[in-house]
C-alpha atoms as a PDB file:
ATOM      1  CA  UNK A   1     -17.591   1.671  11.668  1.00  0.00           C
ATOM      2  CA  UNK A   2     -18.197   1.022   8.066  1.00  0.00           C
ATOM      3  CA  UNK A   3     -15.704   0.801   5.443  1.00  0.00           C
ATOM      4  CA  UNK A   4     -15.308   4.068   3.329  1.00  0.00           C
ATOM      5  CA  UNK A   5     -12.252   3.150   1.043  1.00  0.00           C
ATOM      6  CA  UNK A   6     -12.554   0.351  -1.150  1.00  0.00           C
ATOM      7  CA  UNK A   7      -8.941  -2.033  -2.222  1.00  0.00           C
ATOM      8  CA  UNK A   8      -7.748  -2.440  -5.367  1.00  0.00           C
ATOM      9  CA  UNK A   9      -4.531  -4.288  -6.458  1.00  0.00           C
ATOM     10  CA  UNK A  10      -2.905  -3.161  -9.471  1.00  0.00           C
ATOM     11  CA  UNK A  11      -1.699  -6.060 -11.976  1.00  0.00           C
ATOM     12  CA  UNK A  12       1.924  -4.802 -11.304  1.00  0.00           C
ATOM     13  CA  UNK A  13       1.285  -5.623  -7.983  1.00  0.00           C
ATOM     14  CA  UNK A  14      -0.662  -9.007  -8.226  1.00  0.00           C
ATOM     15  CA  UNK A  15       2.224 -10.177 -10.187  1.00  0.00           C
ATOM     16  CA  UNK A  16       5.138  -9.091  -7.801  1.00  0.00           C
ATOM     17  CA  UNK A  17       3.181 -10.915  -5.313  1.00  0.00           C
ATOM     18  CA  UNK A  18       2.349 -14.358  -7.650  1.00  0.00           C
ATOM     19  CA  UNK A  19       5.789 -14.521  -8.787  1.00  0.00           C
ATOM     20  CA  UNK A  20       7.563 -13.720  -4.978  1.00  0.00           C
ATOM     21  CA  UNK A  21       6.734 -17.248  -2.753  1.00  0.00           C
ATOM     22  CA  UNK A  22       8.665 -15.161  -0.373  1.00  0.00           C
ATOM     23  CA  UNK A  23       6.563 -12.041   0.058  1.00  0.00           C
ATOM     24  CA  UNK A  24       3.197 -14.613   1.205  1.00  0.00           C
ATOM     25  CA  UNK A  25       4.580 -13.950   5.024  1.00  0.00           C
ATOM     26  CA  UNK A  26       3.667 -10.063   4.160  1.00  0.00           C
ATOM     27  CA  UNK A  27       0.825 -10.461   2.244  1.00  0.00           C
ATOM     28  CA  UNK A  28      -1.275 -11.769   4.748  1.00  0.00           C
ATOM     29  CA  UNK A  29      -0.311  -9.006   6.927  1.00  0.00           C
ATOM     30  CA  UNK A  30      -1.190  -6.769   4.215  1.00  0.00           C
ATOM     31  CA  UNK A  31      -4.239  -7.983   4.016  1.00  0.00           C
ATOM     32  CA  UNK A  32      -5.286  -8.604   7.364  1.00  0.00           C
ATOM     33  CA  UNK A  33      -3.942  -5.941   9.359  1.00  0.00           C
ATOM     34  CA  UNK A  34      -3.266  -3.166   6.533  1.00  0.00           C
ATOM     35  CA  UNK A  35      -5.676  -3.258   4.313  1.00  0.00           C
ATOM     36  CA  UNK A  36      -8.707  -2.811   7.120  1.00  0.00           C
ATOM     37  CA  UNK A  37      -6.610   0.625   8.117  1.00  0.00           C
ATOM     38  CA  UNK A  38      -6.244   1.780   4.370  1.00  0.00           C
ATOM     39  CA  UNK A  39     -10.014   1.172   3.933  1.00  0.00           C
ATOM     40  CA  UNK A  40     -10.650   3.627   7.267  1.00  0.00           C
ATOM     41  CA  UNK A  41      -8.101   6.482   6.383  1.00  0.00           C
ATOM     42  CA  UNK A  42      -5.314   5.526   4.251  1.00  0.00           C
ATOM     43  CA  UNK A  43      -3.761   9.312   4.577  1.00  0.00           C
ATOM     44  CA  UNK A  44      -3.001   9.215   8.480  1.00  0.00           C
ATOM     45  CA  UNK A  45      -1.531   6.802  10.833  1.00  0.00           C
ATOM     46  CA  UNK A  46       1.760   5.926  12.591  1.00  0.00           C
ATOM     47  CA  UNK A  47       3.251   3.610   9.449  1.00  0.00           C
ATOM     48  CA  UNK A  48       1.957   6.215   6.775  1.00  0.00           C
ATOM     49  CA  UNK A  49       3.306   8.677   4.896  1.00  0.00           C
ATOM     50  CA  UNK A  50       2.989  11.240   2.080  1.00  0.00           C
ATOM     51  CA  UNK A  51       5.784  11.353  -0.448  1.00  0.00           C
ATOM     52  CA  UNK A  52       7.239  14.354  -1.668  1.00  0.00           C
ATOM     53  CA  UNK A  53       8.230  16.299  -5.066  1.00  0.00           C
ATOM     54  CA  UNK A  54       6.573  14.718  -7.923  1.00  0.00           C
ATOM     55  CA  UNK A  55       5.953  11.493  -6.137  1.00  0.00           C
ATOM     56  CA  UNK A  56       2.858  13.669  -3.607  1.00  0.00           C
ATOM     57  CA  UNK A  57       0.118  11.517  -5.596  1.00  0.00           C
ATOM     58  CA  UNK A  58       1.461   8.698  -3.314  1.00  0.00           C
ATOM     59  CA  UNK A  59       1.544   7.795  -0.064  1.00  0.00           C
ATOM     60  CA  UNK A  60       3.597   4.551   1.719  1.00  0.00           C
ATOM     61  CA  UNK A  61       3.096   2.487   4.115  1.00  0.00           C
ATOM     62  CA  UNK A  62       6.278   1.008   6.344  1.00  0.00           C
ATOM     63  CA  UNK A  63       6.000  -2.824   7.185  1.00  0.00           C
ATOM     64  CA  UNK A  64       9.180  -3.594   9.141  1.00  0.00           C
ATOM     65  CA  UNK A  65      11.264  -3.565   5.789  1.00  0.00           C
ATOM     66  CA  UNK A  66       8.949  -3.467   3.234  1.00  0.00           C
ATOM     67  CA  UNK A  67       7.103  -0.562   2.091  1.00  0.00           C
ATOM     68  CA  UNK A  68       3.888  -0.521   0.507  1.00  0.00           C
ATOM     69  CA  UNK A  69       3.171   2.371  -2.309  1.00  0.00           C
ATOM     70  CA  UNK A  70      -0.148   3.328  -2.655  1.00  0.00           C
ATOM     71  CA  UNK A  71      -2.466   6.237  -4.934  1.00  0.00           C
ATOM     72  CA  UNK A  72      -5.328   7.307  -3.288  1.00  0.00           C
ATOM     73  CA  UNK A  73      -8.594   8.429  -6.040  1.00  0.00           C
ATOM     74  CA  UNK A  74     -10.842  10.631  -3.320  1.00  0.00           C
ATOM     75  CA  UNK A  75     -13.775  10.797  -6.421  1.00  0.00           C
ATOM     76  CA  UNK A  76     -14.141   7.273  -7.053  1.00  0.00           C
ATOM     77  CA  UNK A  77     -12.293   6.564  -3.127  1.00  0.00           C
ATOM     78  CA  UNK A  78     -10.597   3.935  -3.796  1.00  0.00           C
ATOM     79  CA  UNK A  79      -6.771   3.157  -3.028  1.00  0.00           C
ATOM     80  CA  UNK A  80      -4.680   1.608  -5.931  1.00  0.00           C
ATOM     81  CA  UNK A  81      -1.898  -1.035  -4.364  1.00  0.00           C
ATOM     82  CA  UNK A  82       1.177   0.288  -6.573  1.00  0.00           C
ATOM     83  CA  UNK A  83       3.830  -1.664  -5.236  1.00  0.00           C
ATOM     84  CA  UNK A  84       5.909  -3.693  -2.525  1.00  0.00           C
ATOM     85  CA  UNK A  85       9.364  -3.005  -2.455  1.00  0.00           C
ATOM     86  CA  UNK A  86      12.299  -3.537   0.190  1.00  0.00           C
ATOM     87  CA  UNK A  87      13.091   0.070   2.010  1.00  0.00           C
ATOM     88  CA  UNK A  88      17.123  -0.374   0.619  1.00  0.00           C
ATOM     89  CA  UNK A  89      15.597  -0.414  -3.004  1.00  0.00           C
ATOM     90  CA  UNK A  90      12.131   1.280  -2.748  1.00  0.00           C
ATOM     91  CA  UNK A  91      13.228   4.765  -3.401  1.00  0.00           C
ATOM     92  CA  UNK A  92      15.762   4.038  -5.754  1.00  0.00           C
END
C-alpha cells in the first residue's frame, strides 16, 4: 500500500521538538509508528480525532499524554505537524 499523504513539520514544531531533550522518547514514536498512519488516512483511526468550533481545520492525535495537532491540505495532501502539547495544557 503506497503512501498517499506526504509529512510536513511546521518550524513551530521543529523547534518545540529541538529545544525539548525530553520529548526525543515521543518523537521517535511519532515518527515511527504515527507518522506511517497519518500518511495512510490521517482523518480516521482509534487515537484520532476532529476538533470542534473554530478549531474543525484540525484534527489530534492522542499519544498516552501528549497530543499531536495536525491540519490536513486534501489539494496539495499533505498534513502540517502543528504542535505537541501535554493533554492538561493542550486545549488551554
Amino acid at each position: 500500500m503506497s503512501d498517499r499523504f506526504k509529512i510536513a513539520e511546521t518550524e513551530t514544531f521543529s523547534k518545540l521538538i529541538a529545544q525539548n531533550n525530553n520529548l526525543s522518547r515521543i518523537y521517535k514514536k511519532i515518527t515511527d509508528y504515527v507518522y506511517p498512519i497519518l500518511r495512510q488516512n490521517p482523518f480516521f483511526g482509534p487515537n484520532i480525532k476532529r476538533l470542534k468550533g473554530e478549531l474543525s481545520d484540525y484534527h489530534r492525535y492522542r499519544i498516552g499524554d501528549y497530543r499531536l495537532f495536525y491540519k490536513v491540505d486534501n489539494e496539495k495532501v499533505i498534513v502540517f505537524i502543528i504542535n505537541l502539547a501535554p493533554r492538561k495544557s493542550a486545549y488551554k
